[in-house]
Protein backbone atom coordinates (compact mmCIF):
# COMPACT_ATOMS: atom_id res chain seq x y z
CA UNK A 1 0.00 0.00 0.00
CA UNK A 2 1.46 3.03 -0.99
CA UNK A 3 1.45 6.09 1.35
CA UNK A 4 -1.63 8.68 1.20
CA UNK A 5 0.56 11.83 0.16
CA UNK A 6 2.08 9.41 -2.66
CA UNK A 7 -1.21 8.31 -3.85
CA UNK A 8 -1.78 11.68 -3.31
CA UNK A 9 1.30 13.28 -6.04
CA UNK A 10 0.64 10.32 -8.06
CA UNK A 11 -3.20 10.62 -8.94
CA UNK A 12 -2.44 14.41 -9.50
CA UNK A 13 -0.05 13.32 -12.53
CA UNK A 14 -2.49 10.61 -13.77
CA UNK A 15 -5.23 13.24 -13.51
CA UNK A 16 -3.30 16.27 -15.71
CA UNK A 17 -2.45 13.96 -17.76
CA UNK A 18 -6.03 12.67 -18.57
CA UNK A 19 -6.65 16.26 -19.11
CA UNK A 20 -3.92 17.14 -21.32
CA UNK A 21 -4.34 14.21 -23.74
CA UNK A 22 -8.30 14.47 -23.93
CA UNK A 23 -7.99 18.15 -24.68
CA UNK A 24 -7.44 16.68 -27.93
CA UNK A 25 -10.93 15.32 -28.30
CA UNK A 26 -13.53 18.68 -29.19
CA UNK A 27 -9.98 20.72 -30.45
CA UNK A 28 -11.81 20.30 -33.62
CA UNK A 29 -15.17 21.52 -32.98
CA UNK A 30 -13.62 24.76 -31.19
CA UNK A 31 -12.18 25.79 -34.27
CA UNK A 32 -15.27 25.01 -36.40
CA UNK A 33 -16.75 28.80 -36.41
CA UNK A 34 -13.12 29.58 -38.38
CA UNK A 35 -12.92 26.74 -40.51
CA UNK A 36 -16.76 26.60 -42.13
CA UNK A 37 -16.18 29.83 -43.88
CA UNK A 38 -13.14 28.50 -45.34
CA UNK A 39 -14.40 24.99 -46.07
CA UNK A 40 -17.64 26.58 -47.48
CA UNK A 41 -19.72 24.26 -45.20
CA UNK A 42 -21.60 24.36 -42.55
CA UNK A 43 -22.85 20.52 -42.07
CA UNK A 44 -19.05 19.85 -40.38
CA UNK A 45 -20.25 19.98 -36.75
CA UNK A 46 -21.68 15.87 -36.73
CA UNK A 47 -18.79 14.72 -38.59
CA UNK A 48 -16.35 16.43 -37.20
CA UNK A 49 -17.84 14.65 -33.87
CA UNK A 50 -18.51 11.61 -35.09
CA UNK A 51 -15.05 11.23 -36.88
CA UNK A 52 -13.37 11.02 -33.49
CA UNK A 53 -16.30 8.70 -31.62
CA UNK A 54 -15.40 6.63 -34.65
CA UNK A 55 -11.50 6.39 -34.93
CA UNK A 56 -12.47 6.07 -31.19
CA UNK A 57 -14.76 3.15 -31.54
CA UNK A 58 -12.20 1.36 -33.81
CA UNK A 59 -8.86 2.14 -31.59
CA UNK A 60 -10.38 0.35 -28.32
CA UNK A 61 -11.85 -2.35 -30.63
CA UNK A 62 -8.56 -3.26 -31.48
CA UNK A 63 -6.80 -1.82 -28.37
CA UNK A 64 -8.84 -4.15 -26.57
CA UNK A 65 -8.80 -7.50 -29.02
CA UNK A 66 -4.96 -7.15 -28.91
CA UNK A 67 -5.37 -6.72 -24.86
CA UNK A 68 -2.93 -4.27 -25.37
CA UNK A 69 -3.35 -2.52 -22.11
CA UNK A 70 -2.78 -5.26 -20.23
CA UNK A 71 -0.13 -6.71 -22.32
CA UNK A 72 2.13 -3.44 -22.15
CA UNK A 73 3.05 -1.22 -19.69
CA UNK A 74 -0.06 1.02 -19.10
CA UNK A 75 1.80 3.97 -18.99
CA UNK A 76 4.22 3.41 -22.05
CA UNK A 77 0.99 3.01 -23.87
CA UNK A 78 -0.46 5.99 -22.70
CA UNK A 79 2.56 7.86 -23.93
CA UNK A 80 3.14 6.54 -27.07
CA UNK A 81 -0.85 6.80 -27.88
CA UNK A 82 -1.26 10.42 -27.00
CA UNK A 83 2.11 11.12 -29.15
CA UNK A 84 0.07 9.71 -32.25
CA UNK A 85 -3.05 11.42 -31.50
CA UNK A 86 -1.65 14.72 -30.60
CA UNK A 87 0.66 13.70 -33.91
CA UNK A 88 -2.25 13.38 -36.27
CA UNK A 89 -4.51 15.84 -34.34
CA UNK A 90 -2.04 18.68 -36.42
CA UNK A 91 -0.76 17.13 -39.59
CA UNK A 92 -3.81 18.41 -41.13
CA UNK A 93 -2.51 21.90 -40.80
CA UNK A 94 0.52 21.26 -43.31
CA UNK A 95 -1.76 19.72 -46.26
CA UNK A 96 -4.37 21.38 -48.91
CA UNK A 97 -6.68 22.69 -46.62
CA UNK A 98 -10.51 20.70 -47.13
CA UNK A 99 -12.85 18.42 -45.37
CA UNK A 100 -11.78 15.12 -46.22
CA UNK A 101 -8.43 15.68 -44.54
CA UNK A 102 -9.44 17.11 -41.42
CA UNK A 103 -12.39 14.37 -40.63
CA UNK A 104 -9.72 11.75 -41.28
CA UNK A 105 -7.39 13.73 -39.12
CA UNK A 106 -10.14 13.95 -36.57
CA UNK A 107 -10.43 10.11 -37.33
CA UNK A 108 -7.19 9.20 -36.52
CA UNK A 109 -6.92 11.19 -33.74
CA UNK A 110 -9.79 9.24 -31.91
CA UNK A 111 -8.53 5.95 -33.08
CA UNK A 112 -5.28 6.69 -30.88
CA UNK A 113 -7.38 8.31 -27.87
CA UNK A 114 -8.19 4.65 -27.42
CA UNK A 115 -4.96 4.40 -25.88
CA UNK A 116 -5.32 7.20 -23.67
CA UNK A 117 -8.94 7.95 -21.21
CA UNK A 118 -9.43 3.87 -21.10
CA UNK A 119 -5.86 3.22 -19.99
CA UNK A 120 -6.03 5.70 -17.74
CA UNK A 121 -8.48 4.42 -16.13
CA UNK A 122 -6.78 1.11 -15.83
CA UNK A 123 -4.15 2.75 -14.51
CA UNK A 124 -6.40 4.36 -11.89
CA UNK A 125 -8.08 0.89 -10.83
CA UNK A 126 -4.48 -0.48 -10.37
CA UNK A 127 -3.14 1.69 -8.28
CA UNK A 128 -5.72 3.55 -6.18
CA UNK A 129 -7.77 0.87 -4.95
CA UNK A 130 -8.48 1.42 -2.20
CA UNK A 131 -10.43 5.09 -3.42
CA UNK A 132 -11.07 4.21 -6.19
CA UNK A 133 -14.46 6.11 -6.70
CA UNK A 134 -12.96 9.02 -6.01
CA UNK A 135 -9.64 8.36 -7.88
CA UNK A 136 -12.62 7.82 -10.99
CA UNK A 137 -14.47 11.20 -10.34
CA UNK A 138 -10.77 12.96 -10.57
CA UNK A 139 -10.21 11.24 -14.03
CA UNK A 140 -13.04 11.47 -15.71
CA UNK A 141 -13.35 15.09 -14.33
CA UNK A 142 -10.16 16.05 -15.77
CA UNK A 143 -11.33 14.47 -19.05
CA UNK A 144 -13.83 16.57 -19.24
CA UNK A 145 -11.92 19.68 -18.58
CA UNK A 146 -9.87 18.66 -21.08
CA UNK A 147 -13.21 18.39 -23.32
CA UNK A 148 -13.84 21.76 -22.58
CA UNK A 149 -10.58 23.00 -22.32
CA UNK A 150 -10.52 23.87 -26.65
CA UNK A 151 -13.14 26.00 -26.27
CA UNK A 152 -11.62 28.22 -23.13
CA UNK A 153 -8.62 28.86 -25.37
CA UNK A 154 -11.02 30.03 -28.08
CA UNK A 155 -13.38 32.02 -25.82
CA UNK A 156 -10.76 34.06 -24.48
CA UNK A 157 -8.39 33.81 -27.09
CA UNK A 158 -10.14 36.15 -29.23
CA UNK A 159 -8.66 36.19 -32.47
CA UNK A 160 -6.84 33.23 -31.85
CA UNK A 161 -5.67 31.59 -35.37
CA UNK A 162 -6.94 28.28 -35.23
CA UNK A 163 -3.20 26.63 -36.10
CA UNK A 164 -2.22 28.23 -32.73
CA UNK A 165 -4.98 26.62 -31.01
CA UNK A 166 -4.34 23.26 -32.81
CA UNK A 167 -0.02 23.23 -32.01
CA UNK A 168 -0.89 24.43 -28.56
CA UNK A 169 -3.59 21.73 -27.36
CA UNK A 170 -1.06 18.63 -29.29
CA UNK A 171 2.28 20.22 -27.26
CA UNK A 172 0.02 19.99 -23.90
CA UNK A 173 -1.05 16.41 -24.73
CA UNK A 174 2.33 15.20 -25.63
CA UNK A 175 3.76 16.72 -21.59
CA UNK A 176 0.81 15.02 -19.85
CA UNK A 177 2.14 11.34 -21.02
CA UNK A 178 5.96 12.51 -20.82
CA UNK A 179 4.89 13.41 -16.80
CA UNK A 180 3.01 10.13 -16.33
CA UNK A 181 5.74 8.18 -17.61
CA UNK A 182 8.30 10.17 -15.36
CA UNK A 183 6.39 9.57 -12.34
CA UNK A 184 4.04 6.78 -12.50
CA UNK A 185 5.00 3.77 -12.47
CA UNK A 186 2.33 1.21 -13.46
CA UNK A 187 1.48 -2.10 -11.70
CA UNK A 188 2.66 -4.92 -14.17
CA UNK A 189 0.57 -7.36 -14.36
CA UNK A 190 1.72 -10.95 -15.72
CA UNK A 191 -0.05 -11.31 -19.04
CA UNK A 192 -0.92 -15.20 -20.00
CA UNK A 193 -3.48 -14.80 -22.34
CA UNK A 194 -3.93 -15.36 -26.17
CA UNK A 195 -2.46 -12.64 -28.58
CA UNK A 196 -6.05 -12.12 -29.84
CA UNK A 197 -8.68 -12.60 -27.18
CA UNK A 198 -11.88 -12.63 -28.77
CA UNK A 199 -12.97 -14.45 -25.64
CA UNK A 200 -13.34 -10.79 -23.95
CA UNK A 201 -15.63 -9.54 -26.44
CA UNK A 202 -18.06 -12.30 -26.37
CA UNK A 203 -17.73 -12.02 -22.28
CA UNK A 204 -19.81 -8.57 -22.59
CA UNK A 205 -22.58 -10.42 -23.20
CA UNK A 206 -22.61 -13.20 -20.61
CA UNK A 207 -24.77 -11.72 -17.05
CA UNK A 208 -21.63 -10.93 -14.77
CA UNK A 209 -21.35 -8.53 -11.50
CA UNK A 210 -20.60 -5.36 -13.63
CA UNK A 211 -23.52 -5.91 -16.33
CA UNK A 212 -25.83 -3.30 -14.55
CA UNK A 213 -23.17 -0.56 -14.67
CA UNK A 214 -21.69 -1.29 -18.31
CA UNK A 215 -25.38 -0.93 -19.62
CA UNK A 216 -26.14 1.90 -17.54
CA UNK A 217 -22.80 3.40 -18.84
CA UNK A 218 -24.16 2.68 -22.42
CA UNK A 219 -27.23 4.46 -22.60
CA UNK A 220 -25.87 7.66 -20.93
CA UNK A 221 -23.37 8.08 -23.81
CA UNK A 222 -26.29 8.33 -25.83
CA UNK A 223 -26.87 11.40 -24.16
CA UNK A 224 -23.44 12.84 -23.01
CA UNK A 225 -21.57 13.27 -26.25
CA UNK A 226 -24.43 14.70 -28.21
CA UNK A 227 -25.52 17.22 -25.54
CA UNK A 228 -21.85 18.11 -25.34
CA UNK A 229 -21.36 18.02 -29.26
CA UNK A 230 -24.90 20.29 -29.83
CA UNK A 231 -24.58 22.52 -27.43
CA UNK A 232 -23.41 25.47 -29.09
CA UNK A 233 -26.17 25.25 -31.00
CA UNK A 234 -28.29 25.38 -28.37
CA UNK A 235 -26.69 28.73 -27.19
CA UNK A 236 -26.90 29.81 -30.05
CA UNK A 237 -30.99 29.23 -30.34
CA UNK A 238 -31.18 30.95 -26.62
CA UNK A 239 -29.11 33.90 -28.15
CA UNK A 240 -31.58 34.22 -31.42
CA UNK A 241 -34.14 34.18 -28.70
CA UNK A 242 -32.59 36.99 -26.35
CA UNK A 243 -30.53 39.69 -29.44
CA UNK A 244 -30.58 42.24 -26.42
CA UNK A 245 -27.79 40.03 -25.32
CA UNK A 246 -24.13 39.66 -25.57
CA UNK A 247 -23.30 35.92 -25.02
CA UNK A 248 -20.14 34.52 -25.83
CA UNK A 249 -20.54 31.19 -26.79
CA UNK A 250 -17.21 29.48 -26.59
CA UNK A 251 -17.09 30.52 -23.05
CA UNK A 252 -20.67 29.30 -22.07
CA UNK A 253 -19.71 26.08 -24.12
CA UNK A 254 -16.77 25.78 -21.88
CA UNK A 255 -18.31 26.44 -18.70
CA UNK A 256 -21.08 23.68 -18.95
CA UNK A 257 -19.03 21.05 -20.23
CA UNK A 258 -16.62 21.76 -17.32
CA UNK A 259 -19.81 21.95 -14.82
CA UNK A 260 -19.30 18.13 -15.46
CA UNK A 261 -15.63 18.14 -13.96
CA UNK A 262 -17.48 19.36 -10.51
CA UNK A 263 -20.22 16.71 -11.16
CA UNK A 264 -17.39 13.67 -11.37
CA UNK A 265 -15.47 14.87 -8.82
CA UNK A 266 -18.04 15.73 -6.05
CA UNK A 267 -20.20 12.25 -7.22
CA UNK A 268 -16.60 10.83 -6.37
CA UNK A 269 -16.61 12.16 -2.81
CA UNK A 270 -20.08 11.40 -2.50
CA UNK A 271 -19.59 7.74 -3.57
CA UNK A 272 -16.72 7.18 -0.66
CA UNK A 273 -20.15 7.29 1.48
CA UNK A 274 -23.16 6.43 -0.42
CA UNK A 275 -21.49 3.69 -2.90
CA UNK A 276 -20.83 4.64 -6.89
CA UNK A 277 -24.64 2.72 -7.69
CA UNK A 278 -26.68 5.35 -5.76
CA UNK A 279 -24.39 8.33 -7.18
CA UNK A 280 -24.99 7.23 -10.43
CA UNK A 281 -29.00 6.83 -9.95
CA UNK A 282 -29.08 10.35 -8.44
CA UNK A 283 -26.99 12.00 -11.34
CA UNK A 284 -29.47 9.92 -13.83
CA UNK A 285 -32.24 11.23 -12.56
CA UNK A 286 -31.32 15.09 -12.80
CA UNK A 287 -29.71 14.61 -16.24
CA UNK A 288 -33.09 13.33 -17.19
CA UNK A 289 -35.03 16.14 -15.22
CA UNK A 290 -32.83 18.37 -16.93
CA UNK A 291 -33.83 17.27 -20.66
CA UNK A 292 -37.55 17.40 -19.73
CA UNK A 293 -37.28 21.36 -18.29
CA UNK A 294 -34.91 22.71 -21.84
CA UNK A 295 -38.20 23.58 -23.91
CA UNK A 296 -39.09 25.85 -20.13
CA UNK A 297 -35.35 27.10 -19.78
CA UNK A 298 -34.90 28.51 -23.17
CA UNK A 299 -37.73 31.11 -22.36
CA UNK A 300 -36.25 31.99 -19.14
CA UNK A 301 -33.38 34.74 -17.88
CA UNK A 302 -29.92 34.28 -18.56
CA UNK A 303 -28.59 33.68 -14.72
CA UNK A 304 -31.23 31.04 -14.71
CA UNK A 305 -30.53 29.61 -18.25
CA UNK A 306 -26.99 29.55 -17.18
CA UNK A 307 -27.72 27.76 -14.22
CA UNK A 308 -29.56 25.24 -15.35
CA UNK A 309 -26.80 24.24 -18.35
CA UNK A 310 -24.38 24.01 -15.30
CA UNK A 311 -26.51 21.78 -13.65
CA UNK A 312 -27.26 19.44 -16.75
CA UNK A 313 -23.66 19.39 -17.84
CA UNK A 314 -23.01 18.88 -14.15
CA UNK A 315 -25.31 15.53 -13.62
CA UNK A 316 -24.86 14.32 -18.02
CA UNK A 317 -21.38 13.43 -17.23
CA UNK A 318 -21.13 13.12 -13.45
CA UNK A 319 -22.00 9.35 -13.22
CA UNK A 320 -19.58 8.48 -15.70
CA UNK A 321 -17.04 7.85 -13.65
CA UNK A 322 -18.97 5.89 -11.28
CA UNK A 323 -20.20 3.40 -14.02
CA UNK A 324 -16.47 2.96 -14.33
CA UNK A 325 -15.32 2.54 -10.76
CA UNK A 326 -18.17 -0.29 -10.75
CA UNK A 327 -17.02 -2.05 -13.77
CA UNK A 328 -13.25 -1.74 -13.05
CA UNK A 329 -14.04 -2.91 -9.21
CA UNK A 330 -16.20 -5.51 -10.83
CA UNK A 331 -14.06 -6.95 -13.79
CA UNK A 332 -10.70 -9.78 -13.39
CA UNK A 333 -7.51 -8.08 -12.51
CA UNK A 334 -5.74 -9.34 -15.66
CA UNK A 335 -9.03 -8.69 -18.01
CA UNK A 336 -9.36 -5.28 -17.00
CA UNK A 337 -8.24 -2.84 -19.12
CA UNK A 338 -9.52 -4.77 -22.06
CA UNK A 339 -12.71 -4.93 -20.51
CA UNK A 340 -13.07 -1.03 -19.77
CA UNK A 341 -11.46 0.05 -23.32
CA UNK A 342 -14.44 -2.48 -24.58
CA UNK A 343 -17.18 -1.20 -22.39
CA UNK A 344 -15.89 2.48 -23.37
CA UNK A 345 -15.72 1.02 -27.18
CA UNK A 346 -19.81 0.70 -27.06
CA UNK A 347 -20.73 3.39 -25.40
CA UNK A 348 -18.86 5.76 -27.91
CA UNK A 349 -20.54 3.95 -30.69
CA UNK A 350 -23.84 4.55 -29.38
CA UNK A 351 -22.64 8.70 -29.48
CA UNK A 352 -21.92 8.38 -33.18
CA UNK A 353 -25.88 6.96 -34.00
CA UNK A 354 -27.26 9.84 -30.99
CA UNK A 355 -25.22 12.53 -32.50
CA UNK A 356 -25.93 11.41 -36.61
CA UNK A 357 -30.12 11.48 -35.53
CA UNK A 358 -29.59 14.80 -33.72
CA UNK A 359 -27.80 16.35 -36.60
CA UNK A 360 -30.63 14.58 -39.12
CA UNK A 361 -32.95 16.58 -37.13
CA UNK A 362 -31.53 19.97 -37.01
CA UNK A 363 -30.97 19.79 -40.64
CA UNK A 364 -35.18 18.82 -41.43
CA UNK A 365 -36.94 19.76 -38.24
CA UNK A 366 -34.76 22.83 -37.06
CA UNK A 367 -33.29 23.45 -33.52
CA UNK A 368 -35.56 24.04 -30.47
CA UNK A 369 -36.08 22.78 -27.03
CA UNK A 370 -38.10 20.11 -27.74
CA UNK A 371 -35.60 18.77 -29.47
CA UNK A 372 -33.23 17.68 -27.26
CA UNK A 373 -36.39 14.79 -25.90
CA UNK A 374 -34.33 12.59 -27.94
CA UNK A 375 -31.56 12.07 -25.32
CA UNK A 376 -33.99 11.35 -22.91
CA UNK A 377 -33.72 7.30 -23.58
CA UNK A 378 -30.37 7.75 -21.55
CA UNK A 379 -31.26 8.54 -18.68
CA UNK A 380 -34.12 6.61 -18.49
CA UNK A 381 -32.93 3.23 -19.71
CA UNK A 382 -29.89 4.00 -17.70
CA UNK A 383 -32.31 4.01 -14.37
CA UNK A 384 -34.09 1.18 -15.51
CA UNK A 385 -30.55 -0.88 -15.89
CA UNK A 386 -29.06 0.70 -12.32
CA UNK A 387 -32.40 -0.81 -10.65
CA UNK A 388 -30.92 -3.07 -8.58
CA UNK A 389 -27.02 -2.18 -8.72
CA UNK A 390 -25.62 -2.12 -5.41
């Protein structure tokens, strides 16, 4: 057992860099406003999205069939994944500028994220045990920072050129794995398994102790990247609502995604007491609440419109990292990180059909507050799968 002000230093590292190599992840939608003038477009924001949830999807397919996180050294993996990512997340910038090679950068860049929030959270459930629920709230909380993160550097950026934002966000990827590797060291775990293990895949459908939470973690992706993904657009409706106003966008982008930072980490404290089940019940139930009230908050103040987006991005991604702690707690020592960069595989791929039906809908229906019911399957399924978690 390693002593508390170690665990301390050494979740602090794991944590910054879990923000510095997810920062890659909405870099691409930050820049957006710049780029659809140039591109000509303005039908980039799903597939700029789903690009990544995509490469994403693939990476821990393979990540996980290979059972390379548990067949490596987690944190050499880490490092040498966020080097690609943050690799590919720029190359764009030095070819022809169009679409076609910045959704295949944003491709790419997904496919070697796989390597990075997963792992991390193997590396959490090897080493901090013993808090592990809180340890979770910390890393998924700095992986949403890091989500929101792009569009702080635009909001206050100003005039920003988008290749500055695009170098800046890779070179603070790249020092979050060089710091893990310098002062982390993983567990090793002895590795006897196949060199494909197929087995793992087909064990996500077989009733086991961490089925409630990897289902519940399904169905509130189909909410969380899509609510994330659309909600400058939602702004943007309250703004065409409220001219009189001066709202800058990027910035209340940025501060509701981060709302779900405070979400992870205080469901984390929370869950040292209550358990990670009821935390994750509780947050379902307000993220839901939430989706049921937008058509009423749109028409309402700005504090209280501000508010309430704090509050929904506070409970959308707050039980995340509980549905983790209860699957990592749950799953075989030497199966686990190909079992979490699995569950995480399906989950993302359920963003990619949210986000395409969202984006479907804005394009025939048009954007209002009614339109956002369509996440509500999330929370609710996710309540109706966390029944009886304990």
């Amino acid at each position: 057992m390693l002593p508390s002000a170690r665990i301390n230093r050494q979740l602090l590292v794991v944590v910054f860099a879990q923000f510095a190599g997810t920062s890659l992840w909405f870099a691409g939608n930050a820049i957006l406003p710049e780029l659809q003038p140039l591109l000509k477009s303005s039908g980039l924001v799903s597939w700029i999205t789903s690009a990544v949830q995509i490469g994403f999807i693939s990476g821990t397919l393979l990540y996980a069939l290979f059972a390379i996180p548990d067949r490596f050294r987690s944190t050499y993996v880490f490092l040498v994944s966020v080097a690609l990512a943050a690799s590919v997340n720029v190359v764009w910038l030095f070819l022809p500028l169009n679409a076609e090679t910045i959704v295949a950068s944003r491709f790419m860049t997904g496919f070697f994220l796989a390597g990075v929030y997963p792992v991390g959270m193997k590396i959490a459930a090897d080493r901090f045990t013993s808090v592990l629920g809180r340890a979770m709230g910390f890393l998924v909380g700095a992986l949403v920072l890091g989500t929101a993160f792009p569009y702080l550097i635009r909001g206050l950026g100003g005039n920003l050129p988008y290749h500055t934002l695009m170098l800046s966000v890779s070179a603070l990827a790249v020092s979050g794995g060089v710091l893990l590797v310098a002062f982390v060291p993983a567990n090793t775990i002895p590795f006897g398994g196949s060199f494909f293990r197929y087995q793992t895949l087909l064990s996500l459908g077989k009733p086991s102790a961490y089925r409630p939470a990897m289902l519940g973690y399904f169905v509130h992706m189909w909410e969380l990247y899509t609510f994330w993904a659309f909600l400058p657009i939602l702004i943007r409706y309250y703004e065409q609502h409220h001219p009189e106003l001066a709202i800058s966008n990027p910035l209340w982008t940025f501060g509701a995604i981060a709302a779900g930072a405070i979400g992870c980490v205080g469901g984390g404290y929370v869950a040292l007491r209550v358990g990670s089940a009821r935390v994750a019940r509780f947050l379902l139930l307000v993220s839901g609440l939430c989706i049921m009230l937008v058509p009423l908050f749109v028409a309402v103040p700005p504090l209280l419109f501000g508010l309430f987006l704090l509050v929904w991005g506070a409970s959308a991604a707050g039980d995340s990292p509980q549905f983790s702690t209860l699957v990592a707690s749950r799953a075989a020592g030497d199966n686990r990180g190909s079992i979490l960069t699995l569950v995480t595989c399906f989950g993302f791929l359920l963003t990619v059909l949210s986000i395409q039906l969202m984006a479907w809908l804005v394009a025939h229906v048009g954007v209002s507050g009614w339109l956002f019911y369509i996440l509500l399957p999330g929370p609710l399924v996710g309540l109706l799968a966390m029944r009886k978690a304990g």
